[in-house]
PDB file of N, CA and C in Angstrom:
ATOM      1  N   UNK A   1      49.260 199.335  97.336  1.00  0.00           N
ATOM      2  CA  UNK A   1      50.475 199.760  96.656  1.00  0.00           C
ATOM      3  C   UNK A   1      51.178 198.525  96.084  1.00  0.00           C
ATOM      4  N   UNK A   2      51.874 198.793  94.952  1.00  0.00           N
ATOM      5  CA  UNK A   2      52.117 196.910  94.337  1.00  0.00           C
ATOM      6  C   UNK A   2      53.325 197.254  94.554  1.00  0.00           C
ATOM      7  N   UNK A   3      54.221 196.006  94.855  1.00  0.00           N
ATOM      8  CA  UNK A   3      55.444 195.865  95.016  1.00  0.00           C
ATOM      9  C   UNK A   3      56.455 197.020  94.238  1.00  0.00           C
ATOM     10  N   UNK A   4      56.322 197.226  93.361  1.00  0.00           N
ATOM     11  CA  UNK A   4      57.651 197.971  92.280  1.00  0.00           C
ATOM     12  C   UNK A   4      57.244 199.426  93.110  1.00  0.00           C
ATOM     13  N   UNK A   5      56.163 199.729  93.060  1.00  0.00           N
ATOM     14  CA  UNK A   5      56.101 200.947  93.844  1.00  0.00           C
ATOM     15  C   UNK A   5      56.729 201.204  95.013  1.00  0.00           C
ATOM     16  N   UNK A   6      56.673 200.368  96.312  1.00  0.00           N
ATOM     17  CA  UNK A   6      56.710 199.994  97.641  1.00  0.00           C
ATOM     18  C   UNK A   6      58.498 200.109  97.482  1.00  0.00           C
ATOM     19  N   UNK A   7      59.492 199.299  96.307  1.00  0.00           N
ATOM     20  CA  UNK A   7      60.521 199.422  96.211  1.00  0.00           C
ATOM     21  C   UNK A   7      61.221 200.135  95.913  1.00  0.00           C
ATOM     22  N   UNK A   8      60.078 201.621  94.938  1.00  0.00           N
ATOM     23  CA  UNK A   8      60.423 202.583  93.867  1.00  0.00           C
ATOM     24  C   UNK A   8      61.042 203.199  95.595  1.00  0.00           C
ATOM     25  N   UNK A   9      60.052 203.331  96.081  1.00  0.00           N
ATOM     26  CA  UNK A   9      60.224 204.424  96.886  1.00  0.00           C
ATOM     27  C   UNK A   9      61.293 204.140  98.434  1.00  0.00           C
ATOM     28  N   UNK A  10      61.660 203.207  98.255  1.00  0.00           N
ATOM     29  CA  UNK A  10      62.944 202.820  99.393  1.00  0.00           C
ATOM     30  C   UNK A  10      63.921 203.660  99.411  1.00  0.00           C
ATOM     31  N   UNK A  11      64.986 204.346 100.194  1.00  0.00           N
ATOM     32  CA  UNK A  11      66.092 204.871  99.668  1.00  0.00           C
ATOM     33  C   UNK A  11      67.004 203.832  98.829  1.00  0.00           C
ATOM     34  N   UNK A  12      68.089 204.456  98.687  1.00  0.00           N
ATOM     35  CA  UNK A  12      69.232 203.580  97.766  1.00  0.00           C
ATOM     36  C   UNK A  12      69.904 202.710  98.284  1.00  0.00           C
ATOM     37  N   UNK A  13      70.000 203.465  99.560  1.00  0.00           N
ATOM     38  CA  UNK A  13      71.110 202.398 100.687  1.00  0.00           C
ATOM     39  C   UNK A  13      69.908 200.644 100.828  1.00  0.00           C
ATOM     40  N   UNK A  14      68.721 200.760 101.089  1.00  0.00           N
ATOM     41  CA  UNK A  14      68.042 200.033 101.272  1.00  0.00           C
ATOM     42  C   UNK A  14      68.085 199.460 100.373  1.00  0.00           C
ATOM     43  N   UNK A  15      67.656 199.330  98.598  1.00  0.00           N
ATOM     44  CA  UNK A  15      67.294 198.547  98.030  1.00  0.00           C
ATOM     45  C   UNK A  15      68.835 197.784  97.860  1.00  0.00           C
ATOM     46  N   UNK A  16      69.967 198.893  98.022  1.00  0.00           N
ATOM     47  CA  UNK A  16      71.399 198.045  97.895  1.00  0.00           C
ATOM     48  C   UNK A  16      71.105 196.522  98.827  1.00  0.00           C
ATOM     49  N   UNK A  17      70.446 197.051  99.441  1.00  0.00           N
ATOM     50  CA  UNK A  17      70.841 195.755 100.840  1.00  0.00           C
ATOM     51  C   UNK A  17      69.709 194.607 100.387  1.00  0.00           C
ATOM     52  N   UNK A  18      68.282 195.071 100.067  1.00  0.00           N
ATOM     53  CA  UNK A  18      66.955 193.860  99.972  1.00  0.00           C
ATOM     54  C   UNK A  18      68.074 193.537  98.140  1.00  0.00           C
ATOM     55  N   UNK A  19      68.151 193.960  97.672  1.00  0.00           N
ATOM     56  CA  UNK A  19      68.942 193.536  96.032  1.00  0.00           C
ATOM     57  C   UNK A  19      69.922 192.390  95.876  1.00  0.00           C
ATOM     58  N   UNK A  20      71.390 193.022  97.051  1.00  0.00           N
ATOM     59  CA  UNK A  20      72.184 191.931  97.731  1.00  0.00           C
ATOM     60  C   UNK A  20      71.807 190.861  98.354  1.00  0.00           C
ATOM     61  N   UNK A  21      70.609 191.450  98.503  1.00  0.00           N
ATOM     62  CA  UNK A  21      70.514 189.552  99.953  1.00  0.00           C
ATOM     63  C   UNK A  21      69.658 188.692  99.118  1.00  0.00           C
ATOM     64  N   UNK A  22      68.579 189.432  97.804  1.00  0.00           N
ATOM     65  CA  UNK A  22      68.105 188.853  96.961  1.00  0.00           C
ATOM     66  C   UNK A  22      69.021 187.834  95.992  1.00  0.00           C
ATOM     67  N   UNK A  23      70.188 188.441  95.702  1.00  0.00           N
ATOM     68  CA  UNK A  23      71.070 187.694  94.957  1.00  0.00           C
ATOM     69  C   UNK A  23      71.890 186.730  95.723  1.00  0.00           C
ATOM     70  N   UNK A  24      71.289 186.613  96.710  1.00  0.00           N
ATOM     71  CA  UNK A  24      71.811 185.752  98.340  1.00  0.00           C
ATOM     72  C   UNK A  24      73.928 186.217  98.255  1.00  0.00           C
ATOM     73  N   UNK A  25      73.510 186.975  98.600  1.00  0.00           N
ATOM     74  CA  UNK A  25      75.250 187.669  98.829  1.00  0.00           C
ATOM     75  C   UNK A  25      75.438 188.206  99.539  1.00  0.00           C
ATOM     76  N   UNK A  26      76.296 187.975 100.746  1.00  0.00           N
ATOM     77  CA  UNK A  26      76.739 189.032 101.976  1.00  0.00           C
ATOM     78  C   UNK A  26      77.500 190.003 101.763  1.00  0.00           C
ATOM     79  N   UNK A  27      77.848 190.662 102.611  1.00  0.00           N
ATOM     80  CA  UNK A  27      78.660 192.008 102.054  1.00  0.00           C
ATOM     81  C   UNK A  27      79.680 191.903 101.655  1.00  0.00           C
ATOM     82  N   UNK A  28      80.592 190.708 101.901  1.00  0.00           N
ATOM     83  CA  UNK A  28      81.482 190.465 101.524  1.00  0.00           C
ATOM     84  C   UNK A  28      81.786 190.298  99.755  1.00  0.00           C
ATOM     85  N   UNK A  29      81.063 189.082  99.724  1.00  0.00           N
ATOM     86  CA  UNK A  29      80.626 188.776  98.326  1.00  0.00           C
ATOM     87  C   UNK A  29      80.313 189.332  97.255  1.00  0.00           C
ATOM     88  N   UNK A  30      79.372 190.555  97.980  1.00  0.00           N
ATOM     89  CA  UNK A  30      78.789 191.187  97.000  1.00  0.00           C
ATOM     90  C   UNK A  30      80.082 192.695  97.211  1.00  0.00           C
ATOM     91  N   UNK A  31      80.644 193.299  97.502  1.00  0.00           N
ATOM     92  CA  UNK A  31      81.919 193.897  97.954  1.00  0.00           C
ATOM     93  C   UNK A  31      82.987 193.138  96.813  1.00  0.00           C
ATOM     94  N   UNK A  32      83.556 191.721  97.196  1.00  0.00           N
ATOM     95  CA  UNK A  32      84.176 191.518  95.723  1.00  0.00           C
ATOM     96  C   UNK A  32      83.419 191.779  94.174  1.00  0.00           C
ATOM     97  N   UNK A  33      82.555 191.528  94.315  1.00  0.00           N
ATOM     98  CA  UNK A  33      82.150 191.423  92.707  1.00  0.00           C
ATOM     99  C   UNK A  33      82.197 192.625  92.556  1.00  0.00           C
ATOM    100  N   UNK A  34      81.596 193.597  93.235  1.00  0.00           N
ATOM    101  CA  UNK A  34      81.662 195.103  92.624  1.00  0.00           C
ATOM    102  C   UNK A  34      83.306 195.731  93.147  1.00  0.00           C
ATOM    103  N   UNK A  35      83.924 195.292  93.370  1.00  0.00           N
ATOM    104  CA  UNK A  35      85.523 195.748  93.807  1.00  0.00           C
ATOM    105  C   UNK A  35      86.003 196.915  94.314  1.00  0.00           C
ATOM    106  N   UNK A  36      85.363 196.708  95.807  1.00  0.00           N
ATOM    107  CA  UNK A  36      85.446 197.310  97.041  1.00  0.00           C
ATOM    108  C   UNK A  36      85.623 196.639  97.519  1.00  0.00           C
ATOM    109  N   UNK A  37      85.659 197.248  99.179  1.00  0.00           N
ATOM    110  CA  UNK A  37      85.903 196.452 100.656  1.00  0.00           C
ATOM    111  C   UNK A  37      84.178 196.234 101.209  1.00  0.00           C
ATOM    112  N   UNK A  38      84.079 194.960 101.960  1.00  0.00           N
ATOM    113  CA  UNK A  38      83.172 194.987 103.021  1.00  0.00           C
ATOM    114  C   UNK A  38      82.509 196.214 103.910  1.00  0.00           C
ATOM    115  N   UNK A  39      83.751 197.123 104.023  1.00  0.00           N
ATOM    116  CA  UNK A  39      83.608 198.416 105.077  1.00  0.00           C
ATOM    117  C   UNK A  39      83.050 199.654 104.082  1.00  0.00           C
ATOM    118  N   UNK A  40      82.780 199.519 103.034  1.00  0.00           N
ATOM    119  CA  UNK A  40      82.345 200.265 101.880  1.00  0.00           C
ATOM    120  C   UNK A  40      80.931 199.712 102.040  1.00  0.00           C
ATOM    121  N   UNK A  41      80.493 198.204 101.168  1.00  0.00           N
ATOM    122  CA  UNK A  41      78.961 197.925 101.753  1.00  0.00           C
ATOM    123  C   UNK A  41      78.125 198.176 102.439  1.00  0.00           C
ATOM    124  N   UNK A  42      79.463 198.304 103.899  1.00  0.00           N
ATOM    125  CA  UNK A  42      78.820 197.887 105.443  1.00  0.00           C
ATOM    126  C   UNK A  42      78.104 200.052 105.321  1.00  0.00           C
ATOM    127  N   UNK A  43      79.549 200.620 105.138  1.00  0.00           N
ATOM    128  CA  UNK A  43      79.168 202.355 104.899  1.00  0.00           C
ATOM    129  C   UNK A  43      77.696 202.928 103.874  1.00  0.00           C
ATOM    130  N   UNK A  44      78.109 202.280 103.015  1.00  0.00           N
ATOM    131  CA  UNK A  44      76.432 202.408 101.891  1.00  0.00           C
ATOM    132  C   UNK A  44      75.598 202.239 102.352  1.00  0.00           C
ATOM    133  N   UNK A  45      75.215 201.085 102.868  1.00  0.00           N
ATOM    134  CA  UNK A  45      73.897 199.958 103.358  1.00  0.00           C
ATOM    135  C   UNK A  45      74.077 200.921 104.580  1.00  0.00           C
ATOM    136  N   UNK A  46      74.433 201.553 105.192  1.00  0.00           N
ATOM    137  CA  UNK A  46      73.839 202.224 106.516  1.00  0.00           C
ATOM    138  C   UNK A  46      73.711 203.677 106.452  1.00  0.00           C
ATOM    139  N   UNK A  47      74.583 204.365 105.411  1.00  0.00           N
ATOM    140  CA  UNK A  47      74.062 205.792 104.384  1.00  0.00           C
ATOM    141  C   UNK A  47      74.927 206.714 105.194  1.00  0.00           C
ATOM    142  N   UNK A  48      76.108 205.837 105.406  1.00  0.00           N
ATOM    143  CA  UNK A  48      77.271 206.939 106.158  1.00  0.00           C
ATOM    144  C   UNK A  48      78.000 207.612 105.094  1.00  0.00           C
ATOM    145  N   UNK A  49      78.529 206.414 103.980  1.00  0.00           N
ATOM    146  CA  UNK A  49      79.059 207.123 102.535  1.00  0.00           C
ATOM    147  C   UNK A  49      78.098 206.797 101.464  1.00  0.00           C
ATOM    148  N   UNK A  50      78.321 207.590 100.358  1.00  0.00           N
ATOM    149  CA  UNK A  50      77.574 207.239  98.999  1.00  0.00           C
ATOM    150  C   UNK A  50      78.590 206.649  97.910  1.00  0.00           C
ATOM    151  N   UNK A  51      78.178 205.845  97.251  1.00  0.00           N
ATOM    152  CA  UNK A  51      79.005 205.204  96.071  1.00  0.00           C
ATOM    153  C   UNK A  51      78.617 206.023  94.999  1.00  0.00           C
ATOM    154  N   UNK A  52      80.159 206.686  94.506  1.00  0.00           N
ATOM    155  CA  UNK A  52      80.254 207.338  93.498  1.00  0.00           C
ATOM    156  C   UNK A  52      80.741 206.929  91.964  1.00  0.00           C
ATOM    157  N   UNK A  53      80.850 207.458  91.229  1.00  0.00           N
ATOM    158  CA  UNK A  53      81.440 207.017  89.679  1.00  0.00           C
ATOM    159  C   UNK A  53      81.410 205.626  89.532  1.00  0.00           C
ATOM    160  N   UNK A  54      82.361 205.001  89.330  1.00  0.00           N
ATOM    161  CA  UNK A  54      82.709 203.416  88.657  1.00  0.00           C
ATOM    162  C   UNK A  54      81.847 202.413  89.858  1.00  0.00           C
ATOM    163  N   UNK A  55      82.102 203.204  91.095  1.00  0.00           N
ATOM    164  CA  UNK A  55      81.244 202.250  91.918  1.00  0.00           C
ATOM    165  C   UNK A  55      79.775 202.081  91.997  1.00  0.00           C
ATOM    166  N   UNK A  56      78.979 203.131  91.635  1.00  0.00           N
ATOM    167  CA  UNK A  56      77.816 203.033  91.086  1.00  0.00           C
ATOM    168  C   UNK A  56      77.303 201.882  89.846  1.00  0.00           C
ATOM    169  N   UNK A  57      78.011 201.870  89.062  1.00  0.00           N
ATOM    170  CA  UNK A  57      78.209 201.486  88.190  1.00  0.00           C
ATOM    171  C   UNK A  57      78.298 199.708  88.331  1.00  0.00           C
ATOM    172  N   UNK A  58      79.475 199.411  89.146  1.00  0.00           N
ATOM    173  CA  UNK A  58      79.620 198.188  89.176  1.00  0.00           C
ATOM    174  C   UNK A  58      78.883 198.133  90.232  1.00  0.00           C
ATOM    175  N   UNK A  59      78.616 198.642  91.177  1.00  0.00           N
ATOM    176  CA  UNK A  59      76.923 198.232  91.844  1.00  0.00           C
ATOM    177  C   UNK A  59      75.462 197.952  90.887  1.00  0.00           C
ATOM    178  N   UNK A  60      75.088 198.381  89.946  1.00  0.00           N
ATOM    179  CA  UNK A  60      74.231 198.735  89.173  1.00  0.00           C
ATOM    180  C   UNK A  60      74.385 197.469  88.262  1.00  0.00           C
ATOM    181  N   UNK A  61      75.557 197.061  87.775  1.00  0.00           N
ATOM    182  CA  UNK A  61      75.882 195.372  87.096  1.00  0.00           C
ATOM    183  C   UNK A  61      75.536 194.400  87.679  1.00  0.00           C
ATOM    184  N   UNK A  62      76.088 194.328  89.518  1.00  0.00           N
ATOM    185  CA  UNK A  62      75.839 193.058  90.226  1.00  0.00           C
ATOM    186  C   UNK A  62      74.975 193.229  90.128  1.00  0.00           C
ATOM    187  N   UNK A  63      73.877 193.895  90.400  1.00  0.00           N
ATOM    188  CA  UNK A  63      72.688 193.950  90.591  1.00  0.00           C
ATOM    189  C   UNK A  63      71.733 193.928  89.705  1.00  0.00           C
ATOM    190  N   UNK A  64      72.088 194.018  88.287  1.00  0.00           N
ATOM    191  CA  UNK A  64      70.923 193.842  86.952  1.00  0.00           C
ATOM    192  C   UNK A  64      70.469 194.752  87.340  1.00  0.00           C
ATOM    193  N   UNK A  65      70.950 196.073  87.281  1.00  0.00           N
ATOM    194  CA  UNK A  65      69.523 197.458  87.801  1.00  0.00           C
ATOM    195  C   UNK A  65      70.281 198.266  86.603  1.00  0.00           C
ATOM    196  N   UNK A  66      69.147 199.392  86.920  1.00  0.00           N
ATOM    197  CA  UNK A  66      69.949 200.584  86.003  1.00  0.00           C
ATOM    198  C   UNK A  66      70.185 201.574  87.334  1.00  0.00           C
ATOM    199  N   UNK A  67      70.726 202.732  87.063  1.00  0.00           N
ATOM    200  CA  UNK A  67      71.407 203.738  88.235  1.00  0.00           C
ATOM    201  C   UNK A  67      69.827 204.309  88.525  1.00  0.00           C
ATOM    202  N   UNK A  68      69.219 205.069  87.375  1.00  0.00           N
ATOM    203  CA  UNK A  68      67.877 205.483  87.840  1.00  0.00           C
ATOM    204  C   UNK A  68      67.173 204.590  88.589  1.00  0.00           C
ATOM    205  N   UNK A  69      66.911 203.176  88.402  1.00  0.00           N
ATOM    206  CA  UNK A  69      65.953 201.833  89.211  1.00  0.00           C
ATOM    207  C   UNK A  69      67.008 202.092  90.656  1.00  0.00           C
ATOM    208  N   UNK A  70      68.248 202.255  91.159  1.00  0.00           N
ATOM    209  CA  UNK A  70      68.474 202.270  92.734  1.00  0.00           C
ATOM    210  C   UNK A  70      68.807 203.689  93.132  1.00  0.00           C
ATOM    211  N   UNK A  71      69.522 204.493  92.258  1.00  0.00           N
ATOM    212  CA  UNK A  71      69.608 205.422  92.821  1.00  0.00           C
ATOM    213  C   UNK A  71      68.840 207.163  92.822  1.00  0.00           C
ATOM    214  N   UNK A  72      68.071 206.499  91.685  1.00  0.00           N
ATOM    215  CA  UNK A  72      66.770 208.025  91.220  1.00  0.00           C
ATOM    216  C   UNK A  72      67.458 208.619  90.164  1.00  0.00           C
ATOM    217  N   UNK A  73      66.915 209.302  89.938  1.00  0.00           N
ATOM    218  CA  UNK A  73      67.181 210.345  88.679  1.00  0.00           C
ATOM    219  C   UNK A  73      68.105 211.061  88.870  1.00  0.00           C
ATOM    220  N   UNK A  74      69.046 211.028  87.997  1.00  0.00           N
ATOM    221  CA  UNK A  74      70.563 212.179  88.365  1.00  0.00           C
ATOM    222  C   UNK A  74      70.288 213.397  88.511  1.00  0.00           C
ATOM    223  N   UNK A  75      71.517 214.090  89.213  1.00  0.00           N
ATOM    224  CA  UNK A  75      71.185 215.466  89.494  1.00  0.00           C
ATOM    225  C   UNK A  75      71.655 216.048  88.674  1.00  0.00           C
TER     226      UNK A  75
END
């Protein structure tokens, strides 16, 4: 299985987290740039809440992704 595959298929909360630590950013860090709290990251990255509207979004910027590449195909 080649890498892009292996990643296709991660959930969202996950690639949030291998994406962030790729861009070497803790939750904190990566929490300011997309303009939230730490306790928002810490909630995503463990799939207690989901990031909705604008926060998708400015998740999807820090990260050079598109919404389909972390979060799948809209409903």
């Amino acid at each position: 299985m080649l890498l892009a595959e292996r990643f296709e298929s991660l959930t969202w909360r996950r690639k949030i987290a291998i994406l962030r630590q790729m861009f070497g950013l803790n939750q904190q860090e990566f929490a300011d740039k997309v303009g939230t709290t730490q306790k928002n990251v810490a909630l995503w990255e463990t799939g207690n809440t989901s990031p909705r509207g604008m926060s998708r979004k400015a998740i999807c910027r820090a990260l050079e992704a598109t919404e389909t590449e972390i979060f799948g195909q809209a409903v």
